[in-house]
N, C-alpha and C. Protein backbone atom coordinates (compact mmCIF):
# COMPACT_ATOMS: atom_id res chain seq x y z
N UNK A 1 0.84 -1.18 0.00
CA UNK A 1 0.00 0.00 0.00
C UNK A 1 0.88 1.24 0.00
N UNK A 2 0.88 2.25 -0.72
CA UNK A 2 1.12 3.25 -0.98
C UNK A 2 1.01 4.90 -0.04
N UNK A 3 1.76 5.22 0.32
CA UNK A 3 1.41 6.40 0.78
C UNK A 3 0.84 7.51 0.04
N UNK A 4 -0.17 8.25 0.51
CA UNK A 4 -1.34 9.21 -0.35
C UNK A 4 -0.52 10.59 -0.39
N UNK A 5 -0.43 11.25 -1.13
CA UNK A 5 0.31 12.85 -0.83
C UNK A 5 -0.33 13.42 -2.10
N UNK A 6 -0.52 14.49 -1.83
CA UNK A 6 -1.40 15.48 -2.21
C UNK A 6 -0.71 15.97 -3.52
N UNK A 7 -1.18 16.60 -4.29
CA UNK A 7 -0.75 17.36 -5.92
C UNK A 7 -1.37 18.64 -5.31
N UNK A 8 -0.90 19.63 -5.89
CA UNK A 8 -1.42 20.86 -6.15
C UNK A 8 -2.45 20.87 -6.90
N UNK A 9 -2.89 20.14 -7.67
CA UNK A 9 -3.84 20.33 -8.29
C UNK A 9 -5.17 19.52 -7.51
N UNK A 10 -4.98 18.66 -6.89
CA UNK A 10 -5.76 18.23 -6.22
C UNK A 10 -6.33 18.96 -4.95
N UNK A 11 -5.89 19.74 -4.17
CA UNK A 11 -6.00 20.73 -3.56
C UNK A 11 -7.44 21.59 -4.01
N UNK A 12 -8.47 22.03 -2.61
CA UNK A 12 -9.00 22.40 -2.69
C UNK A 12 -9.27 23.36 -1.20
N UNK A 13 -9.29 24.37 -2.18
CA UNK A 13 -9.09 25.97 -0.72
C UNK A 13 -10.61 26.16 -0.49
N UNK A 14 -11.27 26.33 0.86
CA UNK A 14 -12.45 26.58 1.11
C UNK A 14 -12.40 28.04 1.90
N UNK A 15 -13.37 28.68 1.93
CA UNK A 15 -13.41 30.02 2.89
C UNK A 15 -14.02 29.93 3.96
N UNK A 16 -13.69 30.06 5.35
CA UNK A 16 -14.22 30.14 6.36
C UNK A 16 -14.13 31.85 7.05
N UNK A 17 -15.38 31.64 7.84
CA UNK A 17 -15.44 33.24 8.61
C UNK A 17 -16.00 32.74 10.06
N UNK A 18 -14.95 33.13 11.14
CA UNK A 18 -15.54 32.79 12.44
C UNK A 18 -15.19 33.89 13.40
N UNK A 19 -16.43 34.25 14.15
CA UNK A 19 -16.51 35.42 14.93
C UNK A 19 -15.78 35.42 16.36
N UNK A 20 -14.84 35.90 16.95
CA UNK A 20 -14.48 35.62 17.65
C UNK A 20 -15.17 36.34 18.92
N UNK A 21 -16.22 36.75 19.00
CA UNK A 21 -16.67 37.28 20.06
C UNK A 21 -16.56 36.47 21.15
N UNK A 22 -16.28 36.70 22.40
CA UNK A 22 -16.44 36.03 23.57
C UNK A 22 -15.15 34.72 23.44
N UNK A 23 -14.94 34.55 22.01
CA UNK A 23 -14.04 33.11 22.22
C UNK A 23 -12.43 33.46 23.45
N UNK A 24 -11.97 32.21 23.78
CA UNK A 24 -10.62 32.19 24.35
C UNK A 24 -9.05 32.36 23.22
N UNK A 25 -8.58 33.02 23.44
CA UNK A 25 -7.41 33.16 22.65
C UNK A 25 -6.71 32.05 22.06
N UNK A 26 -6.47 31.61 22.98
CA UNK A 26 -5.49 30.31 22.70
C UNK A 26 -6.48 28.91 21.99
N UNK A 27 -7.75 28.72 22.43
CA UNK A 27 -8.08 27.68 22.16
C UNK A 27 -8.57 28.64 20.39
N UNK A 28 -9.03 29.56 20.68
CA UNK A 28 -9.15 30.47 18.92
C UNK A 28 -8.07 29.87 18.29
N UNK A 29 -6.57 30.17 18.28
CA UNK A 29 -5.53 30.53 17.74
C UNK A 29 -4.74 29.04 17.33
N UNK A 30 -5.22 27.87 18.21
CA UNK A 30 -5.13 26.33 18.00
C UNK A 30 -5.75 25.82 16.82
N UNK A 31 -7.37 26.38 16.89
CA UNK A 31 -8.34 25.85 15.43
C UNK A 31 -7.94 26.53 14.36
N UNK A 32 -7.69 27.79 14.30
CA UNK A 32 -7.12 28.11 12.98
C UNK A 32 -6.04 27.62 12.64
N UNK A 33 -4.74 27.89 13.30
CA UNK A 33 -3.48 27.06 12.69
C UNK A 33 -3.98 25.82 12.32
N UNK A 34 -4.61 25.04 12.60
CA UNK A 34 -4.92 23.41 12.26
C UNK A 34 -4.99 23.62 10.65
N UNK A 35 -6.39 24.38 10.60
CA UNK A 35 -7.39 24.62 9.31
C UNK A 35 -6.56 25.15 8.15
N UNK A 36 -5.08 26.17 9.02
CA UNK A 36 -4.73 27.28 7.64
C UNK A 36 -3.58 26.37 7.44
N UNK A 37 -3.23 24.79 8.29
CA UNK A 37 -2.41 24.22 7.52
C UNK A 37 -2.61 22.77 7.03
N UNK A 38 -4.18 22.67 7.09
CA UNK A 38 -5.01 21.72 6.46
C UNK A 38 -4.97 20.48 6.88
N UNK A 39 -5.06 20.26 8.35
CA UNK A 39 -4.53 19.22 9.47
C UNK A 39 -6.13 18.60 9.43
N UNK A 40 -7.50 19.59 9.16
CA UNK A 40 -8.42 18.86 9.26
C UNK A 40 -9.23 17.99 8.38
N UNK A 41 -8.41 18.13 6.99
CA UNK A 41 -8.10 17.41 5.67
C UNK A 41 -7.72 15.92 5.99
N UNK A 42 -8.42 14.80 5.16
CA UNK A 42 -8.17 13.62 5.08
C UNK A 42 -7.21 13.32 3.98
N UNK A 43 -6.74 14.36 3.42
CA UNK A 43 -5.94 14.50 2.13
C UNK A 43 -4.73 15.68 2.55
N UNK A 44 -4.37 15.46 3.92
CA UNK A 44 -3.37 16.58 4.46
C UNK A 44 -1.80 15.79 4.15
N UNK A 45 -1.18 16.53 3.55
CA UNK A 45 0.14 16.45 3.13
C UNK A 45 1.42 17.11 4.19
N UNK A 46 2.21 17.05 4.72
CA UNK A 46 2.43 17.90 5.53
C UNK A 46 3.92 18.72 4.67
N UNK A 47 4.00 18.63 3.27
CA UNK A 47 5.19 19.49 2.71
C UNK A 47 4.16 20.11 1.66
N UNK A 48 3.11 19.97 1.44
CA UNK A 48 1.60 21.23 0.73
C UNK A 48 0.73 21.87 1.52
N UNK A 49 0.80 23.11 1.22
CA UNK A 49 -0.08 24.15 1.43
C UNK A 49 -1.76 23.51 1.42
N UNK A 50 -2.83 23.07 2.16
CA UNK A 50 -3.72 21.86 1.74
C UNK A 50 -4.70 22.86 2.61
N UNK A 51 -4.17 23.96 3.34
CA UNK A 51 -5.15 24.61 4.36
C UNK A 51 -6.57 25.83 3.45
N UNK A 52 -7.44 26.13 4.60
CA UNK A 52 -8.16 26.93 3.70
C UNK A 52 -7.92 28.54 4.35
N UNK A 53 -8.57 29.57 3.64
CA UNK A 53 -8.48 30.58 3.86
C UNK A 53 -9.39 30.80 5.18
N UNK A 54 -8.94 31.81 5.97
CA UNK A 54 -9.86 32.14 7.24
C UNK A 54 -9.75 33.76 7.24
N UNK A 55 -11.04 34.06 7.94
CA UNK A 55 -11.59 35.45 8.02
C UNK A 55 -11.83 35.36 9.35
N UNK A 56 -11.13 35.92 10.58
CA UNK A 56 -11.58 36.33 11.84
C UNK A 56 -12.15 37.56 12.15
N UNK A 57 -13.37 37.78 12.38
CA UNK A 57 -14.16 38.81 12.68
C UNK A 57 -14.10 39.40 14.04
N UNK A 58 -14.60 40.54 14.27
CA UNK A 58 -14.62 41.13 15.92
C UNK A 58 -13.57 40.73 16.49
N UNK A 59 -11.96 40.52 16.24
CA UNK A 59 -11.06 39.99 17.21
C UNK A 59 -10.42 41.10 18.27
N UNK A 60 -11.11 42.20 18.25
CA UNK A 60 -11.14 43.17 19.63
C UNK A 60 -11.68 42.45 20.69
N UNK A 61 -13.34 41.65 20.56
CA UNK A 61 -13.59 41.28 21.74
C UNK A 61 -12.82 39.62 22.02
N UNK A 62 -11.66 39.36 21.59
CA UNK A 62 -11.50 38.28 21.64
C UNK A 62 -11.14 38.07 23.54
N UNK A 63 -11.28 36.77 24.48
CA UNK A 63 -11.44 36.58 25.49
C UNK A 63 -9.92 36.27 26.32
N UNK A 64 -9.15 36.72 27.11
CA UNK A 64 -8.18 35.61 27.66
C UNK A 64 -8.01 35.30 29.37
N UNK A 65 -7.85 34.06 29.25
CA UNK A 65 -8.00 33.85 30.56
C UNK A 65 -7.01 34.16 31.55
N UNK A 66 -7.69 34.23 33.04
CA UNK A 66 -6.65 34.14 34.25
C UNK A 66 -6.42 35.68 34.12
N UNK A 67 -5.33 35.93 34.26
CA UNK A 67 -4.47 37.55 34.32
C UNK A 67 -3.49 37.92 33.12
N UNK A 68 -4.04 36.98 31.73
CA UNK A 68 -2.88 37.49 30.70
C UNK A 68 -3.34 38.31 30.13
N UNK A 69 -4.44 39.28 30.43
CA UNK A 69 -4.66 40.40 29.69
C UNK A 69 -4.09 41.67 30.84
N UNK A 70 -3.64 41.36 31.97
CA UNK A 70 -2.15 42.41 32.63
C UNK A 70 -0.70 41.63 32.26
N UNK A 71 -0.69 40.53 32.34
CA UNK A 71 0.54 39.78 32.97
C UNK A 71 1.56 39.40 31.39
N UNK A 72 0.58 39.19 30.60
CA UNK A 72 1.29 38.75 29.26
C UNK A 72 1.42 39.67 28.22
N UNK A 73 2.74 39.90 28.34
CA UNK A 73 3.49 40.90 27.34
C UNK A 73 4.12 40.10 26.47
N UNK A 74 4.16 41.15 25.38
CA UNK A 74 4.95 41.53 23.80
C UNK A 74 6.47 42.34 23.85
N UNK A 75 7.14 41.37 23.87
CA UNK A 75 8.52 42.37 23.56
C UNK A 75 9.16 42.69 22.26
N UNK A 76 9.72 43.38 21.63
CA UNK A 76 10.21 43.65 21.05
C UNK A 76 11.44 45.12 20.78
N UNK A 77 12.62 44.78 20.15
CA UNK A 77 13.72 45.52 20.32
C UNK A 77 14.04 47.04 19.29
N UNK A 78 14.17 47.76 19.12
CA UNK A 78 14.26 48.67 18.25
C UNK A 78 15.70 48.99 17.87
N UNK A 79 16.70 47.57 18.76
CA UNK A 79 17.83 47.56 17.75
C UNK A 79 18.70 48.40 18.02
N UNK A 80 18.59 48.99 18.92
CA UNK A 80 20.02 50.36 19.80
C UNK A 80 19.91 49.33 21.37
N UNK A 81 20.90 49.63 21.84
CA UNK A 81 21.35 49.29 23.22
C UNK A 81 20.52 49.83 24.09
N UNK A 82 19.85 49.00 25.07
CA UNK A 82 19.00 49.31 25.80
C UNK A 82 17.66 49.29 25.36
N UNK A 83 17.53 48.82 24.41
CA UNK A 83 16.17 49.43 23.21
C UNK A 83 14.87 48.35 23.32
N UNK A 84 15.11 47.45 24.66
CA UNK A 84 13.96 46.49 24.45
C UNK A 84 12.27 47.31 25.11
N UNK A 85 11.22 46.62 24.62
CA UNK A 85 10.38 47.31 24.68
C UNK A 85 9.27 46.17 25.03
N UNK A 86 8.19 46.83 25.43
CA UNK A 86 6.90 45.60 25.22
C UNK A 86 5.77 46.13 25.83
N UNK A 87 5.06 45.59 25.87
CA UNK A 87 3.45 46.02 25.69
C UNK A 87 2.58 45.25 26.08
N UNK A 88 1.73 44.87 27.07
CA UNK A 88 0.94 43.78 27.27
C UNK A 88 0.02 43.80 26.47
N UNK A 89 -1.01 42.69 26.75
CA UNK A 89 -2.15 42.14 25.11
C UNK A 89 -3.72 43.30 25.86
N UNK A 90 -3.46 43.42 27.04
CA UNK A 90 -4.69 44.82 27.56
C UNK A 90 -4.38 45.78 26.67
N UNK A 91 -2.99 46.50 26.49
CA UNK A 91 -2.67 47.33 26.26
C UNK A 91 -3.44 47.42 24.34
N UNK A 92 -2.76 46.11 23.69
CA UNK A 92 -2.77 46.51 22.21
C UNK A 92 -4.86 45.78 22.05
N UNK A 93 -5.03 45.07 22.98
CA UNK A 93 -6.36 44.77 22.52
C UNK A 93 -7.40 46.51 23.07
N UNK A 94 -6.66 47.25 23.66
CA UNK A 94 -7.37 48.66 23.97
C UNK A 94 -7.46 49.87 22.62
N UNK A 95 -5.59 49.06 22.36
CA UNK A 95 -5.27 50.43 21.59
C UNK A 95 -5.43 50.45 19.87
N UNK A 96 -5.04 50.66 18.92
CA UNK A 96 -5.41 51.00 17.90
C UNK A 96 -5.50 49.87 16.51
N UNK A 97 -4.73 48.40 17.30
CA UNK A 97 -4.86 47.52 16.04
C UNK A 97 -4.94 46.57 17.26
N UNK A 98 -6.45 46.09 17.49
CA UNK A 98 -6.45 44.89 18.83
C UNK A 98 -6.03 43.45 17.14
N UNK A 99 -6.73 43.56 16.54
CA UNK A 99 -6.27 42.17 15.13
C UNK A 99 -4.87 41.80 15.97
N UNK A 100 -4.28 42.55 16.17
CA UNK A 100 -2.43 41.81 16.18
C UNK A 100 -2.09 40.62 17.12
N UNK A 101 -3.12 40.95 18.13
CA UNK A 101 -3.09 39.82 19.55
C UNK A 101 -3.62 38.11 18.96
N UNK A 102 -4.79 38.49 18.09
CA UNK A 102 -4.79 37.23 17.44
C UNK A 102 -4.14 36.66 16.36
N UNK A 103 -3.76 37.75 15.10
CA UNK A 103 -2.28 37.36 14.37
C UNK A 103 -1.07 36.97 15.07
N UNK A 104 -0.80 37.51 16.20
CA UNK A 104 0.48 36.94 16.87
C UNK A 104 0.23 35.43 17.86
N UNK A 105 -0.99 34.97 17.51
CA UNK A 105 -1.07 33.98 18.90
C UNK A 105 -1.54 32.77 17.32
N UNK A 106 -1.73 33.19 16.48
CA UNK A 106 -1.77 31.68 15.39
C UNK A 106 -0.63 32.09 14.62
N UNK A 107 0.26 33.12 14.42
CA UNK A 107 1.37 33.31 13.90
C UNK A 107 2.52 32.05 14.59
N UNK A 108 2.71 32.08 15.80
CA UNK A 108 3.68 31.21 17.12
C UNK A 108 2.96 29.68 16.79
N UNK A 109 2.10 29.51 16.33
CA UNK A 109 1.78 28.17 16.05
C UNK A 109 1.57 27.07 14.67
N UNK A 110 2.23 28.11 13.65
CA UNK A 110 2.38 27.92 12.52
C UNK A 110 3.88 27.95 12.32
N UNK A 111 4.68 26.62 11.75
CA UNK A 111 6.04 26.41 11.68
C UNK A 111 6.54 27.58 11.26
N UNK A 112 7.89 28.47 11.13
CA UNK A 112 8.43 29.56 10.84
C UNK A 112 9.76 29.00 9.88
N UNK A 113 8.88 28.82 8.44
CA UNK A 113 9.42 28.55 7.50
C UNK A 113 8.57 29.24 6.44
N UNK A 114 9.18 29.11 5.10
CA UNK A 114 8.57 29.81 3.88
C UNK A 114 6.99 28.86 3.60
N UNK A 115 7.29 27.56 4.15
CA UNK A 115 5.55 26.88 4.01
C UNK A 115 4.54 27.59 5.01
N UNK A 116 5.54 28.29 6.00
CA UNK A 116 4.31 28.66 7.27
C UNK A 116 3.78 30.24 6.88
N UNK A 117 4.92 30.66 6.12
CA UNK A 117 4.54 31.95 5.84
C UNK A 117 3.31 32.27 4.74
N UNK A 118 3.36 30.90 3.33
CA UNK A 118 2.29 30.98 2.92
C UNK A 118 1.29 30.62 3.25
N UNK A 119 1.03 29.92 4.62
CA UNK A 119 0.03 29.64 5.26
C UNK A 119 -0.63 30.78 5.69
N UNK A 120 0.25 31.50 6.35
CA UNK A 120 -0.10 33.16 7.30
C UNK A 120 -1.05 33.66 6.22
N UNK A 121 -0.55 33.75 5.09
CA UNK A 121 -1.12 34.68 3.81
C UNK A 121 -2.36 34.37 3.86
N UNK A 122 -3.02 33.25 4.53
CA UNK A 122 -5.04 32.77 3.92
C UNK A 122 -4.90 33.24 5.37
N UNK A 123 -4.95 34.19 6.33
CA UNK A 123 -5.42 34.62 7.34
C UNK A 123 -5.54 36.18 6.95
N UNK A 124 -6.67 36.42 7.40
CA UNK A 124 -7.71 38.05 7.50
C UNK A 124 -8.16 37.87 8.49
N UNK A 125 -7.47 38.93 9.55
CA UNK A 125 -8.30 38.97 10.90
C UNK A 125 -8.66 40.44 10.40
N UNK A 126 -9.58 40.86 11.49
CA UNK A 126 -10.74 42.04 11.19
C UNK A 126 -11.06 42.70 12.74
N UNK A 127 -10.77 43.62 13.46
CA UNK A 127 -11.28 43.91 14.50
C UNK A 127 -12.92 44.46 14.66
N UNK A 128 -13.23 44.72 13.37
CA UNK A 128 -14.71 44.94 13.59
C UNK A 128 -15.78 43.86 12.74
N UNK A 129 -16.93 43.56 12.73
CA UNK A 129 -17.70 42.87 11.82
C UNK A 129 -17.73 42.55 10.57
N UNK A 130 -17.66 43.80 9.85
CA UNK A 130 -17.48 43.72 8.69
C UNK A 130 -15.92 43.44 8.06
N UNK A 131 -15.63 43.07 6.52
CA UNK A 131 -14.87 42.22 6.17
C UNK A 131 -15.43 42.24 4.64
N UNK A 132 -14.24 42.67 4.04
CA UNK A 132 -14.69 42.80 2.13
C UNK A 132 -14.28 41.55 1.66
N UNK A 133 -14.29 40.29 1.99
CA UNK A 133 -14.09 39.28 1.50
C UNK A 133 -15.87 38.55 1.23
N UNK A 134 -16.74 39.26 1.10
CA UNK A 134 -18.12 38.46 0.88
C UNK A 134 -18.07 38.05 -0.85
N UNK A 135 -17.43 38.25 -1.66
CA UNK A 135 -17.92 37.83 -2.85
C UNK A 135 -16.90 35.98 -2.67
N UNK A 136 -16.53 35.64 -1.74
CA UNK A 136 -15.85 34.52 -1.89
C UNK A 136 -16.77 33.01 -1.47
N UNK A 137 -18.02 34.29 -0.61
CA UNK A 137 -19.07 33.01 0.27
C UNK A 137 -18.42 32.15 1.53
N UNK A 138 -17.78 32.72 2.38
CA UNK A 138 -17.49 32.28 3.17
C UNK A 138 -18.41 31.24 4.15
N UNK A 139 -18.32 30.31 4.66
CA UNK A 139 -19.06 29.58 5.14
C UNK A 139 -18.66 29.76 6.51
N UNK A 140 -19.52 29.77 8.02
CA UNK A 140 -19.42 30.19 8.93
C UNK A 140 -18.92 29.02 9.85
N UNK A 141 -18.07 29.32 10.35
CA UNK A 141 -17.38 28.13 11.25
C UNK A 141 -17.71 28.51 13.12
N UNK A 142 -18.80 27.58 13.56
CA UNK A 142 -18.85 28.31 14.91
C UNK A 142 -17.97 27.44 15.68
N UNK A 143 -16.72 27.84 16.19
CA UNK A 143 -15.98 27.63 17.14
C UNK A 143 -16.46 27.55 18.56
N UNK A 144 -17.48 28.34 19.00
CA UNK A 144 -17.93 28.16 20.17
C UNK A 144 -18.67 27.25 20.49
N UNK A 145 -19.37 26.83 19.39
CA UNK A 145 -20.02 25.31 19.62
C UNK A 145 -19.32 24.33 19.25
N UNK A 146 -18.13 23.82 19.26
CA UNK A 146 -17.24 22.59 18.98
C UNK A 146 -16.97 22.61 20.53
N UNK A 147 -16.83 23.15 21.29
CA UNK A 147 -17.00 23.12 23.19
C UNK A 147 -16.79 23.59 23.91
N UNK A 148 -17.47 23.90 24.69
CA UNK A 148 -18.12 24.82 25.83
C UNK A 148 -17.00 25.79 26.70
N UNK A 149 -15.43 24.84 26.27
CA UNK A 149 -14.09 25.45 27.37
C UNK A 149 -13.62 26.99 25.91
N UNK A 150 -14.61 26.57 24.95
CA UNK A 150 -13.81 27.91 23.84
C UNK A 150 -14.58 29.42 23.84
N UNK A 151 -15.59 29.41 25.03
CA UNK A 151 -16.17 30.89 25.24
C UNK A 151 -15.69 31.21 26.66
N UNK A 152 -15.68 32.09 26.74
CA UNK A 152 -15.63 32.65 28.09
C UNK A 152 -16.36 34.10 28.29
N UNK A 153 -17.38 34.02 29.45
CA UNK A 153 -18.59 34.50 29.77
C UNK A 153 -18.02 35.96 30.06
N UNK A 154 -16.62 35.73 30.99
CA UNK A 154 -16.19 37.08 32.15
C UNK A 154 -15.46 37.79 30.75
């Protein structure tokens, strides 16, 4: 018996749109990486691109638990001595691009290679409702009903 591996041409990209209102970060940021690298495919290849495109909506109100919306920071360096910097996820989910908290939490879970990067590319997060991707027909993926630990009420 033969091992199955995927063609490019065999490949088929679907559109999903899932709202992240109320969802948990991390358990959010787990289902997409799966999907944008086509892990939930019976025809998943793991050296082809096999994932589908995703549209995250409202990811301002996205949810996180415990104290990592004080406690869990973003660092980053600006490259002069002394120059480190960071920002907790209160801070950037307050301030002017909350999208980044959920790009950076399925970004860390997607391999960091040129396959992971074209993966990144079928992700559109959206901090408000709307989203100019409707002529594609996105089909609605409710994450909060796959189980009960992926909303959080507080």
């Amino acid at each position: 018996m033969n091992t199955y591996s995927a063609k490019l041409s065999d490949i088929e990209r679907k559109w999903c749109v899932i709202d992240a209102e109320g969802l948990v970060l991390g358990r959010l940021a787990s289902i997409v990486s799966m999907r944008l690298r086509g892990k939930h495919k019976p025809m998943y290849t793991p050296s082809m691109d096999c994932g589908d495109n995703i549209i995250i909506i409202n990811a301002d109100k996205v949810q996180l638990t415990g104290r990592k919306r004080t406690d869990k920071e973003y660092f980053w360096h600006t490259g002069y001595p002394g120059g480190i910097k960071s920002r907790t996820a209160g801070q950037i989910l307050d301030g002017e691009h909350p999208e980044r908290v959920v790009i950076k939490a399925v970004e860390r879970m997607i391999s960091r290679n040129p396959l992971g990067r074209q993966q990144m590319r079928k992700l559109h997060v959206y901090a408000s409702p709307e989203h100019p991707h409707g002529a594609q027909n996105p089909e609605v993926l409710d994450v909060a009903a796959m189980n009960p630990k992926n909303t959080r009420s507080a």
